[in-house]
Protein backbone atom coordinates (compact mmCIF):
# COMPACT_ATOMS: atom_id res chain seq x y z
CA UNK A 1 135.82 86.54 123.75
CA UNK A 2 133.94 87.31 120.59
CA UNK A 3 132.39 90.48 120.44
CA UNK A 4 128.55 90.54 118.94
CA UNK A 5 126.76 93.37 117.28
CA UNK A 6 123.67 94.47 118.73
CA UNK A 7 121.79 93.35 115.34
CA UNK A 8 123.32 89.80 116.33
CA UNK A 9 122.53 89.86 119.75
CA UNK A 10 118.87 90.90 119.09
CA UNK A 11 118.49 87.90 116.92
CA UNK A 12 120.04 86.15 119.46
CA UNK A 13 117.08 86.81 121.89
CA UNK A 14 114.50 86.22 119.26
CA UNK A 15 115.75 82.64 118.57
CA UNK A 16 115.67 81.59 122.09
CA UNK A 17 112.64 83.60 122.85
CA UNK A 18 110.89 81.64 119.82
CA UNK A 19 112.56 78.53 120.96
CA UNK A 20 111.16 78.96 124.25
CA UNK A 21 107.56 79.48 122.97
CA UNK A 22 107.65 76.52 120.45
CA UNK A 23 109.11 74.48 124.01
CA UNK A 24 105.96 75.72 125.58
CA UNK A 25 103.72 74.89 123.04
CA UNK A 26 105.33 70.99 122.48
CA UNK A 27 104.65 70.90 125.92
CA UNK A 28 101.08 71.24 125.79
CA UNK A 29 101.14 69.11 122.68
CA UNK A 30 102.11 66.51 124.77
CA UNK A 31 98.83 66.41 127.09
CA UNK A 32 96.35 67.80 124.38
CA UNK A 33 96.01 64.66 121.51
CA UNK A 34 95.20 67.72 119.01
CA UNK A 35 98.36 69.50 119.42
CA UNK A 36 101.80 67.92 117.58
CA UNK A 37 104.44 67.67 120.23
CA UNK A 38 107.21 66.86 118.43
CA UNK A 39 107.10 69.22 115.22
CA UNK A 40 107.67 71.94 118.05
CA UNK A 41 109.84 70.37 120.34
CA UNK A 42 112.37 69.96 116.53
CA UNK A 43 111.83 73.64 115.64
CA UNK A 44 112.47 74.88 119.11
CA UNK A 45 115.93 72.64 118.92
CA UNK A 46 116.52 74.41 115.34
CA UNK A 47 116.19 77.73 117.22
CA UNK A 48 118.00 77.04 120.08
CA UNK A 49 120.95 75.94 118.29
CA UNK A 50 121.10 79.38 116.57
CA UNK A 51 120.70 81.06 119.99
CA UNK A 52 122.29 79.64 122.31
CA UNK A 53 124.02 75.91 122.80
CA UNK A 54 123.27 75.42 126.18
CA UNK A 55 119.76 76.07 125.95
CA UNK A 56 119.93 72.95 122.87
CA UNK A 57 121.78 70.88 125.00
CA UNK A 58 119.48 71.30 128.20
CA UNK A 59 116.12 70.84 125.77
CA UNK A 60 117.91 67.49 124.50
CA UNK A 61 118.51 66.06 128.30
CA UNK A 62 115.57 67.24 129.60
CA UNK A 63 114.03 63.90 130.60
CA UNK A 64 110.50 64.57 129.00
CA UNK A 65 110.77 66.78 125.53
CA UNK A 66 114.58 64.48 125.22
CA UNK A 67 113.30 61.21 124.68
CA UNK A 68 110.48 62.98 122.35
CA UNK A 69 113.26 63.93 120.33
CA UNK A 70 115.31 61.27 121.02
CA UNK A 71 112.90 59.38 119.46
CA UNK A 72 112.75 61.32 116.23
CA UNK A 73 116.16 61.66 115.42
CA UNK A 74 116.54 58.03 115.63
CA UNK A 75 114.14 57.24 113.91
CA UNK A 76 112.34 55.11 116.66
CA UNK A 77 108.71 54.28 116.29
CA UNK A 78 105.50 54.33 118.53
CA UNK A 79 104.13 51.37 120.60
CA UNK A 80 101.19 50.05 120.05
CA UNK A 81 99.60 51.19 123.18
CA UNK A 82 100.72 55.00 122.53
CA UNK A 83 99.50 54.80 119.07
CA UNK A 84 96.04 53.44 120.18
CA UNK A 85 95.42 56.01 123.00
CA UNK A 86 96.79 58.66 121.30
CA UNK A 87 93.71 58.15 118.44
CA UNK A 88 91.84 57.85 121.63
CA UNK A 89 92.29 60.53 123.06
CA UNK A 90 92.19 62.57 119.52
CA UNK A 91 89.01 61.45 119.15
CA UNK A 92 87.42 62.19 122.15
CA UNK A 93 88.55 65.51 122.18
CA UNK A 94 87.10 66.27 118.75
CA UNK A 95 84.01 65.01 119.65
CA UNK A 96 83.76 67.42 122.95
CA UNK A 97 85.06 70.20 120.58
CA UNK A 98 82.07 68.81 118.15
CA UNK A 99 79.82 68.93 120.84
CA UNK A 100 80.23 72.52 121.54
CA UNK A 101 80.26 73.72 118.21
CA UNK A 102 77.37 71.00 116.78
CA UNK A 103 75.59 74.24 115.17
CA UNK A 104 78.80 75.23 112.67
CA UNK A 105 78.65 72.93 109.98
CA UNK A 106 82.05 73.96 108.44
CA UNK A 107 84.06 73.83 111.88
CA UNK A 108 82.51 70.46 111.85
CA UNK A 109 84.26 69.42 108.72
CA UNK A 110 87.57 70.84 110.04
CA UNK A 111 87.30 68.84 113.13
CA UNK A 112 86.39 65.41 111.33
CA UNK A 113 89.33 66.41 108.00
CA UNK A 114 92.20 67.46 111.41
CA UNK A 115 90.97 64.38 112.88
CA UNK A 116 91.19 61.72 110.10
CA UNK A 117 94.14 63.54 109.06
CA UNK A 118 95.95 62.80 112.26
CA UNK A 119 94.87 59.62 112.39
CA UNK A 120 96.06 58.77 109.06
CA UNK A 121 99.46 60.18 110.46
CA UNK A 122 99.54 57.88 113.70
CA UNK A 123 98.66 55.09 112.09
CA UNK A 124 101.31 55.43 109.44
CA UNK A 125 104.53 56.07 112.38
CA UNK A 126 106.59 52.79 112.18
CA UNK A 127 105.49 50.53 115.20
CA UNK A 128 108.26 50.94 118.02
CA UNK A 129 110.43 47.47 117.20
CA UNK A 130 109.30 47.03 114.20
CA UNK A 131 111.61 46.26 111.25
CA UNK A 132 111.27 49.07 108.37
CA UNK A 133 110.17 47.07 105.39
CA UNK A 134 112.91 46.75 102.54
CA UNK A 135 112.15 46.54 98.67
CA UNK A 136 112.32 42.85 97.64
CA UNK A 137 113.54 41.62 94.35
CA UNK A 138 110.43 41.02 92.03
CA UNK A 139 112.53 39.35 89.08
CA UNK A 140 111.92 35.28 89.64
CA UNK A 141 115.56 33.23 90.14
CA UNK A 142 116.05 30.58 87.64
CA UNK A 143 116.38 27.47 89.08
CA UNK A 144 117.99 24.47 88.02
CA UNK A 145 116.35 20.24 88.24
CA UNK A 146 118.11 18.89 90.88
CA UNK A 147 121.17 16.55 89.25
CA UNK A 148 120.45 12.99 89.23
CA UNK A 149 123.50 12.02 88.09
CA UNK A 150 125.03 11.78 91.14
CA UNK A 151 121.65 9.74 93.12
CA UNK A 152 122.45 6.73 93.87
């Protein structure tokens, strides 16, 4: 068995520890529309990996934060459906959040830049079964008249 020095093992702790607070958070994210889930659900992975294996391994089977990342790492997209009622639910948060702070111009502004912002960023995920689109060639083909020679 490999022997660890205490500076080691300390950092140890304070990877999973972070790992397990950027876990929490991605959880939230994942009922609050404001909140990225899976931004913290990839740096808790990072962490875990440092710390500790298992805890990576049990964070990518976990049935809900696995198929988040799943979903990332290959390269999957959103439906349609999640895509629409995630704005939805963006939205209407920011507008309760407005609501309540209608009297602060400039945490008005940051609501409406975090919300177009995060719009911009839904709308722009690849649609789940959707083909990514490749370059085409712009140069025209030369094409030949058909030969006659050979009609009739």
């Amino acid at each position: 068995m490999r022997r660890t020095t205490p500076v080691a093992r300390v950092r140890r702790y304070l990877y999973a520890g972070l790992g397990i607070l950027l876990t929490a958070i991605g959880v939230i994210g994942i009922v609050t529309p404001v909140l990225p889930t899976t931004i913290f659900l990839i740096l808790a992975s990072g962490l875990f990996l440092k710390a500790s294996p298992a805890l990576h391994e049990r964070l990518h089977r976990n049935r809900v934060t696995g198929a988040y990342l799943r979903a990332y790492t290959e390269g999957k997209g959103l439906s349609l459906r999640r895509k629409l009622s995630a704005i939805g639910f963006l939205w209407v948060t920011l507008l309760v959040s407005a609501w309540f702070v209608r009297d602060h111009l400039w945490v008005l502004i940051l609501l409406a830049a975090v919300g177009v912002g995060v719009t911009i960023h839904i709308v722009t995920i690849r649609a789940r079964g959707a083909r990514p689109i490749r370059a085409v060639a712009t140069a025209p083909q030369s094409q030949s008249p058909p030969d006659r020679s050979t009609a009739r």
